[in-house]
Protein backbone atom coordinates (compact mmCIF):
# COMPACT_ATOMS: atom_id res chain seq x y z
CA UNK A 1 -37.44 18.89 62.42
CA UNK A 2 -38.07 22.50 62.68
CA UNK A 3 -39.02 23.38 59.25
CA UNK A 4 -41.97 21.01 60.00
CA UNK A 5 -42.51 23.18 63.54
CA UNK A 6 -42.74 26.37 61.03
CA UNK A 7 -45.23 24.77 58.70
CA UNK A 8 -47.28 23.75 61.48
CA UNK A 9 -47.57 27.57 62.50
CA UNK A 10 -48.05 28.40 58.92
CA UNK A 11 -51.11 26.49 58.90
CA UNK A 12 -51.93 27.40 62.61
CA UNK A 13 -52.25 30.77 61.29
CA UNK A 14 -54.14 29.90 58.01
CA UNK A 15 -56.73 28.40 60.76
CA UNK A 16 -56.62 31.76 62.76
CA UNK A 17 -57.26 33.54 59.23
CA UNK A 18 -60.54 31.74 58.20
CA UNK A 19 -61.70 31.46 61.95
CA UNK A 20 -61.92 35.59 61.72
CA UNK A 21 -64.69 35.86 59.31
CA UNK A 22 -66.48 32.81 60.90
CA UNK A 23 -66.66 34.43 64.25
CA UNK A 24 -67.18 37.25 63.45
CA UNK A 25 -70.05 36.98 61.33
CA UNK A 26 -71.76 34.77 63.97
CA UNK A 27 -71.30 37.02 66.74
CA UNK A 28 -73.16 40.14 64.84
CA UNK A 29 -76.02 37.64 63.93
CA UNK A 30 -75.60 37.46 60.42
CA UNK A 31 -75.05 34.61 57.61
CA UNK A 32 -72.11 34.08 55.93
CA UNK A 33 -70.62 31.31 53.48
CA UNK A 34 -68.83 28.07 54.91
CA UNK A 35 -68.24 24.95 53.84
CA UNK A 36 -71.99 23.67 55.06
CA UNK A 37 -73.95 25.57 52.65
CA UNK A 38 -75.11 24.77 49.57
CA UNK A 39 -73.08 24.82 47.07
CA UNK A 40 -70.48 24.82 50.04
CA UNK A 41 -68.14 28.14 50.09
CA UNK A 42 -70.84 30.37 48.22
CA UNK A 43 -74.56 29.62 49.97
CA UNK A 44 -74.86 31.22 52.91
CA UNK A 45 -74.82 29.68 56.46
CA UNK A 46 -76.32 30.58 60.08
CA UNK A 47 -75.13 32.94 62.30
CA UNK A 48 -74.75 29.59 64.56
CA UNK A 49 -73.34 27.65 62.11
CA UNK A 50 -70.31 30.44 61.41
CA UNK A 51 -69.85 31.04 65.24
CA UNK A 52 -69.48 26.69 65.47
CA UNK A 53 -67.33 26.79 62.64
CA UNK A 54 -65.43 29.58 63.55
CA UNK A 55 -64.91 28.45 67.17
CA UNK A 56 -63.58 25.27 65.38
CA UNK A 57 -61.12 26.79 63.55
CA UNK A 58 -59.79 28.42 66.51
CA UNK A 59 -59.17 25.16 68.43
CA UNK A 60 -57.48 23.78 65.30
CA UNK A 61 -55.32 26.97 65.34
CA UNK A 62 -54.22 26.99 69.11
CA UNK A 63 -53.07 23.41 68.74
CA UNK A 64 -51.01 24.03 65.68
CA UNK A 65 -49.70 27.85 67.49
CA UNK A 66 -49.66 26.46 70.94
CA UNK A 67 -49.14 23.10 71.62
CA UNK A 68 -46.00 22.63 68.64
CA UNK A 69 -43.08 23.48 69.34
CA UNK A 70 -42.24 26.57 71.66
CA UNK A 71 -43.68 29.68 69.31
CA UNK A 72 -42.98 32.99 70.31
CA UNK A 73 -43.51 36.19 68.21
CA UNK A 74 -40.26 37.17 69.29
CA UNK A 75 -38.67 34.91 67.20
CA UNK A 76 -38.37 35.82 63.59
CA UNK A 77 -38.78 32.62 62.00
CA UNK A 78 -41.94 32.23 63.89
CA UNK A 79 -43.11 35.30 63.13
CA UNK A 80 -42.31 34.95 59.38
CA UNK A 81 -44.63 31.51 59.31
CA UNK A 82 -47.58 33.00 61.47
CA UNK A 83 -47.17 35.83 58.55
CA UNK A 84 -47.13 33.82 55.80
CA UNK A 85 -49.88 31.46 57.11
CA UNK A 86 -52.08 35.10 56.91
CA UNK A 87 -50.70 36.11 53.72
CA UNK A 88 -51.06 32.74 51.94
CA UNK A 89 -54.88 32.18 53.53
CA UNK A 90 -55.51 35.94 53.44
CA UNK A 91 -55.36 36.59 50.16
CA UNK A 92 -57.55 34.27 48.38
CA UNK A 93 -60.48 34.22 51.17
CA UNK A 94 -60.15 37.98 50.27
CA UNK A 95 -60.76 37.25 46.31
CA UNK A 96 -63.00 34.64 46.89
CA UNK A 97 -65.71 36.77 49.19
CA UNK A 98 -64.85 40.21 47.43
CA UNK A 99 -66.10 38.31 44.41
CA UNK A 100 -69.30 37.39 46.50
CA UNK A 101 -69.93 40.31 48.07
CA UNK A 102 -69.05 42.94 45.59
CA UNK A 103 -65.18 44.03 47.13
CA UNK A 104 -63.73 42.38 44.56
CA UNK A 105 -64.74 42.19 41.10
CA UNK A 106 -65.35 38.46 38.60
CA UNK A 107 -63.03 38.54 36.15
CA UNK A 108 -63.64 39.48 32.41
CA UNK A 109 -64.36 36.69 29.70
């Protein structure tokens, strides 16, 4: 039973990972890609839209962090999943928008 404790806070913190950008952009005003637009992951969204969104992956992320099992950052297997829930989110939202907004560039045919 504890290895499925540890994936829930890997995914806990794959929520906490794509609810950064989401807030974020909606809290300095400005539009951003979600899965709403059109086509979804690429269009942009609202400001509102990203802060909702956002806000909503944040609730999804406290119940996975918070409310399984006992997590504590003091404890390295729990720190290892939070970790690898940023690392395994992390990098492709990081490939995906650097392709969008020019940190990142399209690969070569």
């Amino acid at each position: 039973m504890p290895w499925l404790i540890l994936l829930a806070y890997v995914g806990g913190a794959a929520f906490l990972t794509n609810a950064i950008p989401h807030l974020v952009s909606g809290l300095l005003g400005r539009p951003f890609q979600s899965p709403f637009a059109k086509p979804p992951g690429i269009g942009l969204s609202s400001s509102t839209l990203n802060l909702v969104w956002g806000f909503a992956n944040l609730v999804v992320a406290w119940v996975l962090l918070c409310r399984v099992g006992d997590f504590s950052l003091r404890s390295a297997p729990d720190a290892a999943a939070v970790g690898l829930g940023i690392l395994l989110m992390g990098l492709p939202l990081a490939r995906h928008f650097g392709r969008l907004h020019g940190g990142h560039p399209a690969p070569r045919e």
